[in-house]
Protein backbone atom coordinates (compact mmCIF):
# COMPACT_ATOMS: atom_id res chain seq x y z
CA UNK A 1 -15.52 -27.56 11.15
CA UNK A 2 -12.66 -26.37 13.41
CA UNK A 3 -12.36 -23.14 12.23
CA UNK A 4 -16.14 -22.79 12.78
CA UNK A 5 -15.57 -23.95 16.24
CA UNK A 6 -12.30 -21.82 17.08
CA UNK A 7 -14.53 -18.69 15.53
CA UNK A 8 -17.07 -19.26 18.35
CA UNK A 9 -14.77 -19.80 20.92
CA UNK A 10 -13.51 -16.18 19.99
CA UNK A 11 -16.65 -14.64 19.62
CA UNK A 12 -17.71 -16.11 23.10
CA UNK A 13 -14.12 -15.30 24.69
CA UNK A 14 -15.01 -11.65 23.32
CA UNK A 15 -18.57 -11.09 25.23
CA UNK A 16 -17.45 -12.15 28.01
CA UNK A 17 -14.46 -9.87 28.35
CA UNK A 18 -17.14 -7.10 27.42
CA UNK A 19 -18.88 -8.33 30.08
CA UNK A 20 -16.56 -7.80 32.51
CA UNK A 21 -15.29 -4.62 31.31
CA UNK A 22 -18.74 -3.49 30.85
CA UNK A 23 -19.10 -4.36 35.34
CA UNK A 24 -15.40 -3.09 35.94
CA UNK A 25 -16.22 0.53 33.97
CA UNK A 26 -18.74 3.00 35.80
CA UNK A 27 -21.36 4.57 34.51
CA UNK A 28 -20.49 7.72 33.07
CA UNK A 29 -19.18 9.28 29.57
CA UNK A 30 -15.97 7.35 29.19
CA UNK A 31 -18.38 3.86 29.21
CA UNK A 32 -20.23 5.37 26.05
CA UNK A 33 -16.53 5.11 24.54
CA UNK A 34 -15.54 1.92 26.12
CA UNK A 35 -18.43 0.08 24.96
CA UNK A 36 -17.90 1.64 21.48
CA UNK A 37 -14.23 0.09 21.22
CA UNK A 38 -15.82 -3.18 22.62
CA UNK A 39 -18.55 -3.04 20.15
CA UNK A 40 -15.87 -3.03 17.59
CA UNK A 41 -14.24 -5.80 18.89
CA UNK A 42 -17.68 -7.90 18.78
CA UNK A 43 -18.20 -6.95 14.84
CA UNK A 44 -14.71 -7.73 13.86
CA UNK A 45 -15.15 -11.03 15.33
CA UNK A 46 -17.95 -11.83 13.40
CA UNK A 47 -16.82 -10.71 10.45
CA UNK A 48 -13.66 -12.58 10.53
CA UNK A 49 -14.35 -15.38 8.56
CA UNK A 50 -15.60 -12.56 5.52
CA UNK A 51 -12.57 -10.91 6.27
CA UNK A 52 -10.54 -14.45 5.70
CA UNK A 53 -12.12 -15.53 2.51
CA UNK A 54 -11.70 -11.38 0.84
CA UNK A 55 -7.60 -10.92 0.24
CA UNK A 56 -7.00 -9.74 3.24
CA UNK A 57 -3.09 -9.19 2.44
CA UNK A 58 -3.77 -7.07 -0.30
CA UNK A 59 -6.20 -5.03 1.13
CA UNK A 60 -4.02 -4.18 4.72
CA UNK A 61 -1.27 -3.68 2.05
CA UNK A 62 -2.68 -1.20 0.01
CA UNK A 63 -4.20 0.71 2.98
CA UNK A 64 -0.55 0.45 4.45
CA UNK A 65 1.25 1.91 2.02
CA UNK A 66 -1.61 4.68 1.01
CA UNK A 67 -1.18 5.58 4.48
CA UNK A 68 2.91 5.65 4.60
CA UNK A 69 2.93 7.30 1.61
CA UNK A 70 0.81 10.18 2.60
CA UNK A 71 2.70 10.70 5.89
CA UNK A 72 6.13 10.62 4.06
CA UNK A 73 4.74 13.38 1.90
CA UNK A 74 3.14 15.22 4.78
CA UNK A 75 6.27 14.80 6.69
CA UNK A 76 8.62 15.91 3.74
CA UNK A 77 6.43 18.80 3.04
CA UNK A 78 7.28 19.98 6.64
CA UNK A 79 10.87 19.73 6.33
CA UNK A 80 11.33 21.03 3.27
CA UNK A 81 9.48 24.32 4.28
CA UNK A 82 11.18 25.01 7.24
CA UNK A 83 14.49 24.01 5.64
CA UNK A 84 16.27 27.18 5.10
CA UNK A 85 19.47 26.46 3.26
CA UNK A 86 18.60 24.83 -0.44
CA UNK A 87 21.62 22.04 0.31
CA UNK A 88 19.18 20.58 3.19
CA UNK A 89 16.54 20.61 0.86
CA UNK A 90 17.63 18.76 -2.12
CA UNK A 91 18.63 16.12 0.53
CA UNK A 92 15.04 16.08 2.33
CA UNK A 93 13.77 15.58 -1.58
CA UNK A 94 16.36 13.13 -2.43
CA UNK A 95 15.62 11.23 0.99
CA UNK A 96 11.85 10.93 0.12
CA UNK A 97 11.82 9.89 -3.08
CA UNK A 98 14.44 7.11 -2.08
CA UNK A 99 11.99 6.21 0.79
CA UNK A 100 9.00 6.02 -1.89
CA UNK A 101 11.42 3.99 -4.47
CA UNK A 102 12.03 1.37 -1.73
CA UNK A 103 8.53 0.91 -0.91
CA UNK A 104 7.65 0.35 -4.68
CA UNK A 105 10.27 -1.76 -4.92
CA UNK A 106 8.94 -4.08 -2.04
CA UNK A 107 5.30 -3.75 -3.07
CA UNK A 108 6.65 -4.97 -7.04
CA UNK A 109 8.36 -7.93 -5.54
CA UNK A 110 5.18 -9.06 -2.99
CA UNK A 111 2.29 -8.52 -5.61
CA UNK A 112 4.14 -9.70 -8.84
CA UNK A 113 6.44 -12.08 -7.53
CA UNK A 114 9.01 -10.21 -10.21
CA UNK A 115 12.07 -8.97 -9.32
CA UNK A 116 12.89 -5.55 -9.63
CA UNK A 117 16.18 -4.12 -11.28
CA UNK A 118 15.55 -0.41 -10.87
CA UNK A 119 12.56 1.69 -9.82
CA UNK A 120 12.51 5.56 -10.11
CA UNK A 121 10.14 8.34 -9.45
CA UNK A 122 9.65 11.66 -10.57
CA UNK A 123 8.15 14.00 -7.84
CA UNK A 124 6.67 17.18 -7.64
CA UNK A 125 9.34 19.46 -6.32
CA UNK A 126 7.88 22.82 -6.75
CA UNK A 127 6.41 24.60 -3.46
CA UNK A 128 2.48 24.58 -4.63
CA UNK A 129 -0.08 22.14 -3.37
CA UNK A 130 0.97 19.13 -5.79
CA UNK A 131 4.34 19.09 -3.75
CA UNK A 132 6.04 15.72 -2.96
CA UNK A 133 2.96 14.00 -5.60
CA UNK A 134 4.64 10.65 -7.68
CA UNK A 135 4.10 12.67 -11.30
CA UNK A 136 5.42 9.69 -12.75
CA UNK A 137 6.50 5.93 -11.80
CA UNK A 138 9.42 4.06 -14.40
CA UNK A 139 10.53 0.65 -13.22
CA UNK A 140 12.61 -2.25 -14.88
CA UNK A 141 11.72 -6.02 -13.53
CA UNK A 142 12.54 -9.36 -14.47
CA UNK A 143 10.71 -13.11 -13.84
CA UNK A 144 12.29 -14.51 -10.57
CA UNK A 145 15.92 -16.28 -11.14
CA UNK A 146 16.35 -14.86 -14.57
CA UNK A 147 19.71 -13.32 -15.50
CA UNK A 148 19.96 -10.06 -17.26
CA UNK A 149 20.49 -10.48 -20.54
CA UNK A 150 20.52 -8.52 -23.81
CA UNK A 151 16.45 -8.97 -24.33
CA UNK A 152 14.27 -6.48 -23.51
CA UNK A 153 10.21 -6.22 -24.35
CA UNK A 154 8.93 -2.95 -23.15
CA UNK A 155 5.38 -3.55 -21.70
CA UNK A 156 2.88 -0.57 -22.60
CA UNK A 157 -0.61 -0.54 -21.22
CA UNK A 158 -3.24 0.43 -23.50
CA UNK A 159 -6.18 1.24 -22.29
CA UNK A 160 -8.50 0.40 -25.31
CA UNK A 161 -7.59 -2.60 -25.19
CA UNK A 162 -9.59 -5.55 -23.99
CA UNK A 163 -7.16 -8.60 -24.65
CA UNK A 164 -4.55 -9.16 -22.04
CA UNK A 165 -2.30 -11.63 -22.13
CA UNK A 166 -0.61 -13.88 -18.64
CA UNK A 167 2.22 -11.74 -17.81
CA UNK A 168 0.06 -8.48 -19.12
CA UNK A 169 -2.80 -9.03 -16.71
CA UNK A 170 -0.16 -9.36 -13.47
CA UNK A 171 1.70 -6.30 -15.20
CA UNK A 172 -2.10 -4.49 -15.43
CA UNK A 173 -3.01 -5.37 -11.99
CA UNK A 174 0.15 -3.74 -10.67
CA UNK A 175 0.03 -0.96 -12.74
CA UNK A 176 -3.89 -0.90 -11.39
CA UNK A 177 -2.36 -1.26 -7.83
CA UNK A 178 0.00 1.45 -7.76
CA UNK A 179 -2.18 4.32 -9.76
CA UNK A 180 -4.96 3.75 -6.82
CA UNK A 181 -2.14 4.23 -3.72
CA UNK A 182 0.01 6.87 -4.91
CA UNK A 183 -2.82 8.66 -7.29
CA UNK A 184 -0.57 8.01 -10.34
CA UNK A 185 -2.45 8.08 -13.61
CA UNK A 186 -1.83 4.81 -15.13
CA UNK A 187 -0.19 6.05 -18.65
CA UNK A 188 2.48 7.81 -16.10
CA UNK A 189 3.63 4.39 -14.88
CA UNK A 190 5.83 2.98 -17.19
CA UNK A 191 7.24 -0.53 -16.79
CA UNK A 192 9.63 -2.21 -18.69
CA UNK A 193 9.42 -6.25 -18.59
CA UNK A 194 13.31 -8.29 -19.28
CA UNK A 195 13.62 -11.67 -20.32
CA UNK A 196 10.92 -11.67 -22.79
């Protein structure tokens, strides 16, 4: 009930600071584009409590990290063409595909709860129009507070199968995760589970 109430309060704290922008703004074309971004404002209000029941987390998180990950490879692109000596280059490629490790590495460790010995990427390095794309994805991880040891299962994902097991489907739904944001296919992204 008090989320229902603290939901109307907003909504009602929201039209009325429309309201007064809408008297403080003259008529004229830059009103057309204030009332838009108050508009906004009014639907995201109302469709906060959808917005707090979907996964919410996930969903900014994968946008997130689409976004980075496109602007890294954007902004790498740049560099490396204008780069003229081949030293400078290697280091620009070297640079990104750390950057893009690190961000894996982070994503692994929020979705899976896992912890992650190694992540490494292969990138497209030639100058054509696949430049700076993940070509491939190979990471090592481990169940929380596990030592490394001398056991190793390799996890493959199949994808005729149907039958997934517990750590499988959290190892699918990354795999799942990471093919979407960084347009991997998913038999490119190879993970290999310790401690089982």
């Amino acid at each position: 009930m008090e989320s229902v109430i603290s939901w109307v309060k907003q909504i009602i704290t929201i039209v009325m600071f429309s309201v007064f922008i809408d008297f403080l703004i003259p008529n004229g074309s830059f009103a057309r584009y204030v009332k838009v971004v108050v508009g906004m404002l009014i639907v995201l209000a109302l469709l906060n409590p959808i917005i707090a029941f979907l996964d919410k987390d996930r969903i900014f998180d994968q946008a997130y990290f689409g976004i980075k990950s496109y602007m890294d490879k954007r902004e790498t692109e740049t560099l490396y063409r204008f780069s003229a000596d081949e030293v400078q280059r290697k280091n620009i490629i070297k640079n990104y595909r750390k950057e893009i490790e690190d961000i894996i590495k982070y994503q692994i460790e929020r979705m899976t709860g896992y912890e992650v010995e190694k992540v490494s990427v292969i990138i497209e390095e030639r100058q054509n129009n696949d430049f700076g794309e993940i070509a491939s994805i190979n990471m090592e991880i481990r169940p929380k507070g596990e030592m490394t040891g001398n056991k190793v299962k390799k996890v493959s994902v199949e994808l005729t199968k149907n039958v997934i097991s517990g750590n499988d489907d959290k190892i699918n739904n990354l795999i799942e995760t990471l093919s979407s944001i960084y347009n991997v296919p998913k038999e490119r992204i190879y993970v290999k589970l310790e401690g089982y």
